[in-house]
Protein backbone atom coordinates (compact mmCIF):
# COMPACT_ATOMS: atom_id res chain seq x y z
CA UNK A 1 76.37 31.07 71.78
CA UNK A 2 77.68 34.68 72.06
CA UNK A 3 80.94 34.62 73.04
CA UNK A 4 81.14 38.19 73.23
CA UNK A 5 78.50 39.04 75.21
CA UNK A 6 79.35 36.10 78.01
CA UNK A 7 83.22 37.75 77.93
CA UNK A 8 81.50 41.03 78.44
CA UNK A 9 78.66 39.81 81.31
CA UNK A 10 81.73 37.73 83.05
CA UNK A 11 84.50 41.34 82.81
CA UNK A 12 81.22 43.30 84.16
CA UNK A 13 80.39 40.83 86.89
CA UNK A 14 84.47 40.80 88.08
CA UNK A 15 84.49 44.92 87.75
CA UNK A 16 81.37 46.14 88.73
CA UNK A 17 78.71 43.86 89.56
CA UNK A 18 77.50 46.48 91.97
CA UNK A 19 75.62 47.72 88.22
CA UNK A 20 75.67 44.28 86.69
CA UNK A 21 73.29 42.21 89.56
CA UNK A 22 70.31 44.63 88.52
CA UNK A 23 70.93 44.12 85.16
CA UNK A 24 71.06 40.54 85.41
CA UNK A 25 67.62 40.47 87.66
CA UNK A 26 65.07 42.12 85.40
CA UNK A 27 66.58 39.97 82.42
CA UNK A 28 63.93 37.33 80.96
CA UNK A 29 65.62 33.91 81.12
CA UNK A 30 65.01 30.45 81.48
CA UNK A 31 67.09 27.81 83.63
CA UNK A 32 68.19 26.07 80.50
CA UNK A 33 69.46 29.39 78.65
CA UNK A 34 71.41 30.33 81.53
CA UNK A 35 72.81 27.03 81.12
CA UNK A 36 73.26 26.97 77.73
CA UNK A 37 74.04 30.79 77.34
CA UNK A 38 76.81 30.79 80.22
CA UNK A 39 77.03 28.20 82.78
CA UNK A 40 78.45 25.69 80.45
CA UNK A 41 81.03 27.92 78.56
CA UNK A 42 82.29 28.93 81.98
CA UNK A 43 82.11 26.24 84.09
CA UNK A 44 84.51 24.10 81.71
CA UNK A 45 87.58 26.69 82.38
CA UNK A 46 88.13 25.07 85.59
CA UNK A 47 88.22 20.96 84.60
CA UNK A 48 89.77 21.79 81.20
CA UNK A 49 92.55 23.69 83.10
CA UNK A 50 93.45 21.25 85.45
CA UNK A 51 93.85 18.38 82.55
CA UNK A 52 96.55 20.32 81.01
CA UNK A 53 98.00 20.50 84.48
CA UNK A 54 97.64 16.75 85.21
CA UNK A 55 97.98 15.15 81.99
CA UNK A 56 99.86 17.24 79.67
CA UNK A 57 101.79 19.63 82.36
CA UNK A 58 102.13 17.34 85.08
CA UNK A 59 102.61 17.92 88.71
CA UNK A 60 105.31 17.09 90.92
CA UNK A 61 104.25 14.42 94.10
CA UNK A 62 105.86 16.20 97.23
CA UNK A 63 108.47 18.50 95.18
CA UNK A 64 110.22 15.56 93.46
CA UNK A 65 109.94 14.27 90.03
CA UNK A 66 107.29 15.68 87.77
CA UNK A 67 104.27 12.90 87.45
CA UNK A 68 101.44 13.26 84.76
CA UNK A 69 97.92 11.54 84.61
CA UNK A 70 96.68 9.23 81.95
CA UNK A 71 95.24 10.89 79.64
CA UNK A 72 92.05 8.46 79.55
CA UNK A 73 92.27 9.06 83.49
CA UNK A 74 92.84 12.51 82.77
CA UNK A 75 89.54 12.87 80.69
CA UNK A 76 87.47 11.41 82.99
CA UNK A 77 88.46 13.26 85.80
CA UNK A 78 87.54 16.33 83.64
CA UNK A 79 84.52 14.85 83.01
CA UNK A 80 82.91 14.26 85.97
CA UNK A 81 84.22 17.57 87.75
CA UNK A 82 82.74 19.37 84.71
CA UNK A 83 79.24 17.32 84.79
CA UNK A 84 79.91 17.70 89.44
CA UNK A 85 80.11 21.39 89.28
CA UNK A 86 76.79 22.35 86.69
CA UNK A 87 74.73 19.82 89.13
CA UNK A 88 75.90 21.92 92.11
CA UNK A 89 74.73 24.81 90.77
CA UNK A 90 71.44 23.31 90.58
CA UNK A 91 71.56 22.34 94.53
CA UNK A 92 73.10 25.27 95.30
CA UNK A 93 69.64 26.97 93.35
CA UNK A 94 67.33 24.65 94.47
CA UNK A 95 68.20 25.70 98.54
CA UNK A 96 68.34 28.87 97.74
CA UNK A 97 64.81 29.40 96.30
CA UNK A 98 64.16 27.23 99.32
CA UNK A 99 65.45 29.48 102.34
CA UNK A 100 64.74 32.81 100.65
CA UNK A 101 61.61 33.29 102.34
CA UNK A 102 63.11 32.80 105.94
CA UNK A 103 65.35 36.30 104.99
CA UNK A 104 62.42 38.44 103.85
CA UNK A 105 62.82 37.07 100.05
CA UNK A 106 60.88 35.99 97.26
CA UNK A 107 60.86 32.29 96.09
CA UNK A 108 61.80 31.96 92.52
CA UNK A 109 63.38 29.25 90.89
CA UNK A 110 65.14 31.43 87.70
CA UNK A 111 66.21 34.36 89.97
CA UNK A 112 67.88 31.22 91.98
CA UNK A 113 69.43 30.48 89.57
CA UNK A 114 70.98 33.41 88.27
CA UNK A 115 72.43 34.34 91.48
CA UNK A 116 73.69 31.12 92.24
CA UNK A 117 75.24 30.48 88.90
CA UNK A 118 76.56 33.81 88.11
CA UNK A 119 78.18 34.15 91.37
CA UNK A 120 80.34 31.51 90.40
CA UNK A 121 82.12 33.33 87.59
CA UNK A 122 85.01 34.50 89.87
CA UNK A 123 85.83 30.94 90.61
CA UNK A 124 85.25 29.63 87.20
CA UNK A 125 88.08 32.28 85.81
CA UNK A 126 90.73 31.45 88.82
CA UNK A 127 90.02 27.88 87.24
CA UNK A 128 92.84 29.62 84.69
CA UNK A 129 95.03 29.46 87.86
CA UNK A 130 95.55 25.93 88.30
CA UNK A 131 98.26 25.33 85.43
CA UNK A 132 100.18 28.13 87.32
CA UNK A 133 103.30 26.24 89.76
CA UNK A 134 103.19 27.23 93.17
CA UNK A 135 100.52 29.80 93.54
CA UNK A 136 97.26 28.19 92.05
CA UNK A 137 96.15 27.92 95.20
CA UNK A 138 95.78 31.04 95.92
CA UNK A 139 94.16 32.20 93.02
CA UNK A 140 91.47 29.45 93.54
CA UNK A 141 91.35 30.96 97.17
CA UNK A 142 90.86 34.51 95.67
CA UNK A 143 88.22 33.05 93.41
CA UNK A 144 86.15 31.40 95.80
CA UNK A 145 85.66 34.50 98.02
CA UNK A 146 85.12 36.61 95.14
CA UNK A 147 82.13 34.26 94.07
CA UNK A 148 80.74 34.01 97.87
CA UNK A 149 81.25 38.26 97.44
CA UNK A 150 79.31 38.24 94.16
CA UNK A 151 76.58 35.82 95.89
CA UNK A 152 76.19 38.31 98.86
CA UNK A 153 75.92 41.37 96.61
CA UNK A 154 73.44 39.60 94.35
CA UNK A 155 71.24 38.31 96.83
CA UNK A 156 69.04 41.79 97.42
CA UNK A 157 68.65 42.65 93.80
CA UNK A 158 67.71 38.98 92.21
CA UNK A 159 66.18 36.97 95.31
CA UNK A 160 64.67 40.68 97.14
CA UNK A 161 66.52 39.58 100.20
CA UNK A 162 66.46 42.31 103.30
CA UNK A 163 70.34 43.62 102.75
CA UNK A 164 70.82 42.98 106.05
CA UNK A 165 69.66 39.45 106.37
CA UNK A 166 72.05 39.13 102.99
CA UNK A 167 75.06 38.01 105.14
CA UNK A 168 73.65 35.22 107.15
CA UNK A 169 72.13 33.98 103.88
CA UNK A 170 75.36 33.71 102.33
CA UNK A 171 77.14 32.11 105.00
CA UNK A 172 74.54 28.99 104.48
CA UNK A 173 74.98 28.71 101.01
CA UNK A 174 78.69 29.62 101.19
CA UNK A 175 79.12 26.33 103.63
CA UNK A 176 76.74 24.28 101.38
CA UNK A 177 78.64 25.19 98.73
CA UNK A 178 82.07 23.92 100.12
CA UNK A 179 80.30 20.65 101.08
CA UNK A 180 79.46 20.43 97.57
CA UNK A 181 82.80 20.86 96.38
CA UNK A 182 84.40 18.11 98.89
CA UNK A 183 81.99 16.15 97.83
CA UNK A 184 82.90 16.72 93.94
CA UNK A 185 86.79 15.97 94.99
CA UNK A 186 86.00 12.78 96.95
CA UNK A 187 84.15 11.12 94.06
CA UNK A 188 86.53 12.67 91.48
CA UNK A 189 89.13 11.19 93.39
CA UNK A 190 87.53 7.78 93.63
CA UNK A 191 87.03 7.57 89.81
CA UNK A 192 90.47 8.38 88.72
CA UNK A 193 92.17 7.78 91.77
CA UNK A 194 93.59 11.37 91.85
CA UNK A 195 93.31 12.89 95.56
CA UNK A 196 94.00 16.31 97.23
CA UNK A 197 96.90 14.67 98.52
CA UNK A 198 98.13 14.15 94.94
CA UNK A 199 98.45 17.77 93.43
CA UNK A 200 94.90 17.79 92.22
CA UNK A 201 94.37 21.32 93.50
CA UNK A 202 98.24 22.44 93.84
């Protein structure tokens, strides 16, 4: 693991991935390097954050007293958004090598993957947000349209979408990737018994 070169791929992909997405399209790579190489180093900013918010921080239930998560609870809630959020990059991939074709591009299952996992670095840094009172949630806002910004941009170069079919093609994926992340929260929740409701995104 170069921990350099992911800080400097992550800072280009935030300040000019306009140069960065043709960079990242003629690189040789393998699904399990970009996994390996990036996707799990980044992707763990996000759960690790939000245990120091619910376990060790805490987080106040409806602006009263301050209430902190187990940390077994804690852990496991970590856990499984961690393991949630590297499997939906690999739905998010797999439909996206899928519907390519119907917007003039190619089918390939690494370029898929690139764009689908890269795009999610804005996200994966707002994750930084959530041990921030009162405005976490709009940094995770900011991050999440970011990514789906970084997705739309990267679509042409790494999956030879038409640029103007890149839109549409992001709207799908943008609403499959919500779905996803529901999805992650309800069974999160249901594991540790930590909801929405609770503070688990506030």
């Amino acid at each position: 693991m170069d921990l350099n070169k992911i800080i400097q791929r992550a800072r280009a992909l935030l300040v000019t991935p306009r140069t960065e997405w043709p960079v990242i399209a003629v690189e040789p790579a393998t699904v399990q390097g970009l996994y390996r190489d990036y996707f799990m180093i980044l992707a763990a900013i996000p759960p690790l954050c939000q245990f120091v918010k619910v376990s060790i921080l805490g987080y106040a239930w409806h602006g009263f007293r301050v209430y902190r998560l187990g940390m077994g609870a804690g852990l496991t809630a970590a856990m499984v958004e961690y393991v949630a959020s590297l499997a939906a990059i690999y739905v998010l991939a797999i439909i996206v090598e899928a519907l390519a074709p119907n917007f003039g591009g190619a089918s390939n299952r690494v370029q898929a993957f690139k764009v689908s996992g890269y795009a999610y670095t804005a996200s994966w840094i707002a994750g930084v947000g959530q041990i921030l009172p009162g405005i976490s949630g709009l940094i995770a806002l900011a991050g999440a349209i970011y990514s789906v910004y970084l997705f739309y941009l990267g679509l042409p170069t790494t999956m030879k979408v038409l640029p103007e079919r890149a839109a549409g093609f992001t709207a799908i994926v943008a609403i499959s990737g919500f779905v996803l992340g529901w999805i992650i929260a309800v069974v999160i929740g249901a594991i540790t018994g930590v909801t929405w409701s609770d503070g688990w995104s506030t």
